[in-house]
C-alpha atoms as a PDB file:
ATOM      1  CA  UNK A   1       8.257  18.144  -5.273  1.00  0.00           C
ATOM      2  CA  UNK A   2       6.851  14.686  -4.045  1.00  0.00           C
ATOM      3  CA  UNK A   3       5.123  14.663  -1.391  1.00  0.00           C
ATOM      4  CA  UNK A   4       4.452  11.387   1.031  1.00  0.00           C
ATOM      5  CA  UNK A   5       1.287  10.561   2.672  1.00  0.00           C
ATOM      6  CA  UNK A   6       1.053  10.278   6.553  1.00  0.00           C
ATOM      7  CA  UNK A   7       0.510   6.439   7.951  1.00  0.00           C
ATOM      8  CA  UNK A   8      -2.939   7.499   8.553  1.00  0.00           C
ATOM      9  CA  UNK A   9      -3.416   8.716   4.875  1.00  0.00           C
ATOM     10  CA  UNK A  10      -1.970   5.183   3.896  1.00  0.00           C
ATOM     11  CA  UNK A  11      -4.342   3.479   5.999  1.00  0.00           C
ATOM     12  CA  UNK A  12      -7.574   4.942   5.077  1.00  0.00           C
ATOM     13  CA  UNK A  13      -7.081   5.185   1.583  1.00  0.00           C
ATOM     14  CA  UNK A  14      -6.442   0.891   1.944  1.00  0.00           C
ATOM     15  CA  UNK A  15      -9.550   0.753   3.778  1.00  0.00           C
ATOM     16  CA  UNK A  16     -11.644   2.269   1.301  1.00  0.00           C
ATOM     17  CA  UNK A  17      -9.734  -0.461  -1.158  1.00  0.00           C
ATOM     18  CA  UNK A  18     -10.770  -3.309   0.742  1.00  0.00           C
ATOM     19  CA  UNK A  19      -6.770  -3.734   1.400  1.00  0.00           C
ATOM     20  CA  UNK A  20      -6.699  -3.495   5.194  1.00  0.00           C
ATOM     21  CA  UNK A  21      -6.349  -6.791   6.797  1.00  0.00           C
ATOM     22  CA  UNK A  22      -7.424  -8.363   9.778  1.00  0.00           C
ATOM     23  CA  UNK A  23      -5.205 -10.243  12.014  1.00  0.00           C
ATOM     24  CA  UNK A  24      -7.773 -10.882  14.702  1.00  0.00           C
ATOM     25  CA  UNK A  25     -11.306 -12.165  12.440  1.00  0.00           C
ATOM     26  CA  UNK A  26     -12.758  -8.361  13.296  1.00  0.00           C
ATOM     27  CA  UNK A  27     -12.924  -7.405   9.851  1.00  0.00           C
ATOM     28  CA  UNK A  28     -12.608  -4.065   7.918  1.00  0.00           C
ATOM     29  CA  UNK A  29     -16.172  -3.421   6.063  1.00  0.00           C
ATOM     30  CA  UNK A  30     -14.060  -2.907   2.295  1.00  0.00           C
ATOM     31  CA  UNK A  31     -12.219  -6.320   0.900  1.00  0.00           C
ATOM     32  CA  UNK A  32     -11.061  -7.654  -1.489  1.00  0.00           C
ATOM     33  CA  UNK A  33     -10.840 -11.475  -2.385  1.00  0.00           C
ATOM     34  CA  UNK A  34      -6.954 -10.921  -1.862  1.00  0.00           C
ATOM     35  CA  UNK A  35      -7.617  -9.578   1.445  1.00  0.00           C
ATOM     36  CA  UNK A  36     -10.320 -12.296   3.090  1.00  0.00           C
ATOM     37  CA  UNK A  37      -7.397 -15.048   1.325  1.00  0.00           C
ATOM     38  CA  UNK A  38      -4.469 -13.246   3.211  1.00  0.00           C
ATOM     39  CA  UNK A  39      -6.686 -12.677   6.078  1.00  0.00           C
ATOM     40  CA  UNK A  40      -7.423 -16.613   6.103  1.00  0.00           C
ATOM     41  CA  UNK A  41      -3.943 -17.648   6.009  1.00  0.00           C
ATOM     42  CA  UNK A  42      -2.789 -15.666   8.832  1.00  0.00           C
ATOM     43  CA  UNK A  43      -5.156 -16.755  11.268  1.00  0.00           C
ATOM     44  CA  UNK A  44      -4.814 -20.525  10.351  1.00  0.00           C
ATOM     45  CA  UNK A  45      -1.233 -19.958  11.402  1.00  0.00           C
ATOM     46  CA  UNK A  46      -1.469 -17.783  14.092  1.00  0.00           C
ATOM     47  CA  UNK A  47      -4.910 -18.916  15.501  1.00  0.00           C
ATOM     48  CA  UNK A  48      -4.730 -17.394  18.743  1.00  0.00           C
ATOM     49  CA  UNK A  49      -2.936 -14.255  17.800  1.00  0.00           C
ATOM     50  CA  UNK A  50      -5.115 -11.212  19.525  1.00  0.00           C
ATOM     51  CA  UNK A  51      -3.228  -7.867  18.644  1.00  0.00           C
ATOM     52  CA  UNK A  52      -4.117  -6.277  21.893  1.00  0.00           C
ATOM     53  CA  UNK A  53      -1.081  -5.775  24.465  1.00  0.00           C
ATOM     54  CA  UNK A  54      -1.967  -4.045  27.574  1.00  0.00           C
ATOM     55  CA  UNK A  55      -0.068  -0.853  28.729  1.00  0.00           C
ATOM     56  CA  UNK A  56       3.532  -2.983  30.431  1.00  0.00           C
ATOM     57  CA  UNK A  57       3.311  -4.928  27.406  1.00  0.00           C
ATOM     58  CA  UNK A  58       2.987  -2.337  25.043  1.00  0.00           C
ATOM     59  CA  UNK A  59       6.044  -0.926  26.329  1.00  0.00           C
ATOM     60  CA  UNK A  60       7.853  -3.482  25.596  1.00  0.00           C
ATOM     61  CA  UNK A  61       6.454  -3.974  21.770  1.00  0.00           C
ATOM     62  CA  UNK A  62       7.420  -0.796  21.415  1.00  0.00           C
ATOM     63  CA  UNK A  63      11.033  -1.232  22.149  1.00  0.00           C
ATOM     64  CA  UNK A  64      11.148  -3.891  20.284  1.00  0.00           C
ATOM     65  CA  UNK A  65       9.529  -2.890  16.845  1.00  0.00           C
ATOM     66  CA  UNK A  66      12.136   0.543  17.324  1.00  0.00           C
ATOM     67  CA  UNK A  67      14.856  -2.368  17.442  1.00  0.00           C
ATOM     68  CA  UNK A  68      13.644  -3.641  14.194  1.00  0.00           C
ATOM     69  CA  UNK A  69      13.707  -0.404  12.682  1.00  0.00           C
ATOM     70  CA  UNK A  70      17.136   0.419  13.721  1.00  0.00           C
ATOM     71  CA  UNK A  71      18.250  -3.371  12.793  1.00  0.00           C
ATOM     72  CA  UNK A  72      17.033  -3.254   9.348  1.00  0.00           C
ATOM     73  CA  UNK A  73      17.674   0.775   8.950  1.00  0.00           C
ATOM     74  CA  UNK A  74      13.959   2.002   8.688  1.00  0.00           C
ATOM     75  CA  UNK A  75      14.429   5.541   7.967  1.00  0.00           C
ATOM     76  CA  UNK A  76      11.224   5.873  10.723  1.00  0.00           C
ATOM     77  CA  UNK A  77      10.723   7.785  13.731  1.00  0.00           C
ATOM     78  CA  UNK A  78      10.849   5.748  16.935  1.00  0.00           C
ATOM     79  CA  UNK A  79       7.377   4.568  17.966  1.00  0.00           C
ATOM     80  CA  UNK A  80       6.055   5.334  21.166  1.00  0.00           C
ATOM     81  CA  UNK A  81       2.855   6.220  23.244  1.00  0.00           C
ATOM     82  CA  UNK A  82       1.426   9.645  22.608  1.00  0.00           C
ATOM     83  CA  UNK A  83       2.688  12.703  24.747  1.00  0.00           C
ATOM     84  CA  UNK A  84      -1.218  13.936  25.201  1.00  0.00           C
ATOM     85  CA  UNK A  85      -4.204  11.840  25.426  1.00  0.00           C
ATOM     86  CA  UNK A  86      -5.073  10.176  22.084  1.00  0.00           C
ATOM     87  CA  UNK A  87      -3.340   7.909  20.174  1.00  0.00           C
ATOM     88  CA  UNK A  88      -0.413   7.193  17.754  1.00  0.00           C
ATOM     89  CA  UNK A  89      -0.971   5.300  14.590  1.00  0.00           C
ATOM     90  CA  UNK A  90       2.057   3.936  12.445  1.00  0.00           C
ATOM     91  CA  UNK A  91       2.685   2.008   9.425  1.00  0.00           C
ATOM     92  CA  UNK A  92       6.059  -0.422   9.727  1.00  0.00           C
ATOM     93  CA  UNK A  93       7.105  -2.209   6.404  1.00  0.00           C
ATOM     94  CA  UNK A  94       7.385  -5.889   6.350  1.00  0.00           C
ATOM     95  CA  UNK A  95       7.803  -6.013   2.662  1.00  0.00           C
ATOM     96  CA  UNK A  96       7.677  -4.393  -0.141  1.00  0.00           C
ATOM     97  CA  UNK A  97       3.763  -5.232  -0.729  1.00  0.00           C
ATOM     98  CA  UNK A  98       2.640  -5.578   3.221  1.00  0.00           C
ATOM     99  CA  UNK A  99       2.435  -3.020   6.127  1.00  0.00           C
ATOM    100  CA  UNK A 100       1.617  -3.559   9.621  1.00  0.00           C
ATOM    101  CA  UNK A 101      -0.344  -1.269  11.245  1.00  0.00           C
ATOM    102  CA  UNK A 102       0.651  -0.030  14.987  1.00  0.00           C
ATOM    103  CA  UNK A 103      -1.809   1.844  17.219  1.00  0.00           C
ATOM    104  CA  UNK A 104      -0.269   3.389  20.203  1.00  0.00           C
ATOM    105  CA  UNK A 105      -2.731   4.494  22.920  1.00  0.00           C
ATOM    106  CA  UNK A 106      -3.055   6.425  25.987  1.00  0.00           C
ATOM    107  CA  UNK A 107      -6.497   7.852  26.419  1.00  0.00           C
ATOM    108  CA  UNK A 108      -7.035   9.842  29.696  1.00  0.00           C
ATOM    109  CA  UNK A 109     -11.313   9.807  31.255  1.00  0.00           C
ATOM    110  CA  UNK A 110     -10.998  11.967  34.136  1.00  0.00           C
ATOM    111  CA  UNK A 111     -11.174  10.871  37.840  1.00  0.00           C
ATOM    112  CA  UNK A 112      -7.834   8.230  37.238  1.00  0.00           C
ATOM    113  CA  UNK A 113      -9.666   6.182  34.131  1.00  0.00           C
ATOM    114  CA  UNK A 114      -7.564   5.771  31.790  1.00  0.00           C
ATOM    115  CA  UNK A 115      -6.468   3.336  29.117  1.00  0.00           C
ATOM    116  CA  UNK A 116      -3.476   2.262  27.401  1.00  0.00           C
ATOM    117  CA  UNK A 117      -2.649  -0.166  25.546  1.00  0.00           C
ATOM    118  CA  UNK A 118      -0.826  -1.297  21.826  1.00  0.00           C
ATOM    119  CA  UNK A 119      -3.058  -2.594  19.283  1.00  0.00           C
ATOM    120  CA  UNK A 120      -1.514  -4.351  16.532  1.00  0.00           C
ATOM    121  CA  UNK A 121      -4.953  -6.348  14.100  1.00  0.00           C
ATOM    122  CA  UNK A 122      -4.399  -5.214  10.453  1.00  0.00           C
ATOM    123  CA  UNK A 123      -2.563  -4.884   7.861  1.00  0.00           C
ATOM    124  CA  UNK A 124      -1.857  -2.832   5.012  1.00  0.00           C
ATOM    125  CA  UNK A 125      -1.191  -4.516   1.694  1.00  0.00           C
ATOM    126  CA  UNK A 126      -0.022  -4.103  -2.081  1.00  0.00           C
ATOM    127  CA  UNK A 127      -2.240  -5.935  -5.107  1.00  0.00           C
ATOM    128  CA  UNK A 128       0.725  -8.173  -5.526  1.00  0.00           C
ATOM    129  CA  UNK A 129       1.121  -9.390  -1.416  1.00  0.00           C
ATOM    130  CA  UNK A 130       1.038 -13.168  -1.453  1.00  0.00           C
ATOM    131  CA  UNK A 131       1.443 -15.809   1.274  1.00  0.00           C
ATOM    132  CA  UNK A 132       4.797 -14.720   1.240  1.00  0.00           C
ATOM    133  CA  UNK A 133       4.624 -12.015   2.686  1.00  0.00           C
ATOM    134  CA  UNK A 134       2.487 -12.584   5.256  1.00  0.00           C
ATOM    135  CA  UNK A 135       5.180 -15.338   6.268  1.00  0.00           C
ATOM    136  CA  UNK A 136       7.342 -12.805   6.773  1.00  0.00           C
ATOM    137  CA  UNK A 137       4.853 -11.176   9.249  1.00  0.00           C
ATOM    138  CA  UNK A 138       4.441 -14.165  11.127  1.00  0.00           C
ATOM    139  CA  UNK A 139       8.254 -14.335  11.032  1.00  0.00           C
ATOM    140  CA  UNK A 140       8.476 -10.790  12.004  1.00  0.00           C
ATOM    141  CA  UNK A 141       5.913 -11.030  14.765  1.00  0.00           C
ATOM    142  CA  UNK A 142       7.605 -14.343  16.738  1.00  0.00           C
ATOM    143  CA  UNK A 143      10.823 -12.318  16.555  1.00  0.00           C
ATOM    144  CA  UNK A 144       9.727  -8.916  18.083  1.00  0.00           C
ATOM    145  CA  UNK A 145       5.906  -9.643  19.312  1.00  0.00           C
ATOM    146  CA  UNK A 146       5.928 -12.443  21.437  1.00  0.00           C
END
């Protein structure tokens, strides 16, 4: 029986390969020379691209990335913010070689603090991603993101 790894699994085990990749500049402490060239080309296309929307926005990214499931059948559980305090983390296929990685929060302080928010600043790729793909992120993210 095969088993399938959780998007966390997925995302950790491409960290420690140097194949998570940074939307944003922060970059992951592992990569690879595929990862700093992908990592490159995004950001001279999408130079102002942050990755951070704030609770009203994240709402609405939300919505719309379930819409892209449903669109291109994504056999996926809808995304949303998590039920408790803490945070969601999902993997959404681009491609066949790239991943974006979704982070879904709603942390609770105490005393009314809270935060929530969607952060969307890596991604998750294959040994054989290319400019291509990442193409079809930026495609992907002026359909649904902005």
């Amino acid at each position: 029986m095969k088993t399938t790894k959780s998007d966390w699994a997925v995302i950790s085990e491409a960290k420690e390969k140097g194949m998570l990749v940074s939307m944003n500049g922060i970059v992951p402490v592992n990569r690879t020379e595929l990862n700093k060239r992908l990592s490159k080309y995004f950001r001279e296309r999408l130079p102002s691209y942050s990755g951070i929307f704030d609770e009203f926005e994240g709402e609405d990214i939300l919505y719309n990335i379930n819409v892209y499931l449903k669109e291109n059948r994504i056999n996926k559980a809808s995304l949303d913010f998590p039920l408790g305090s803490g945070d969601n983390i999902y993997l959404i296929p681009i491609t066949e070689n790239l991943q974006l990685e979704v982070i879904a929060v709603d942390e609770y302080y105490g005393n009314g603090e809270y935060e929530k928010y969607v952060a969307i600043e890596h991604f998750v790729i294959t040994e054989d991603a290319t400019e291509k793909d990442v193409n079809r992120l930026i495609e992907f993210i002026k359909m649904y993101l902005v």
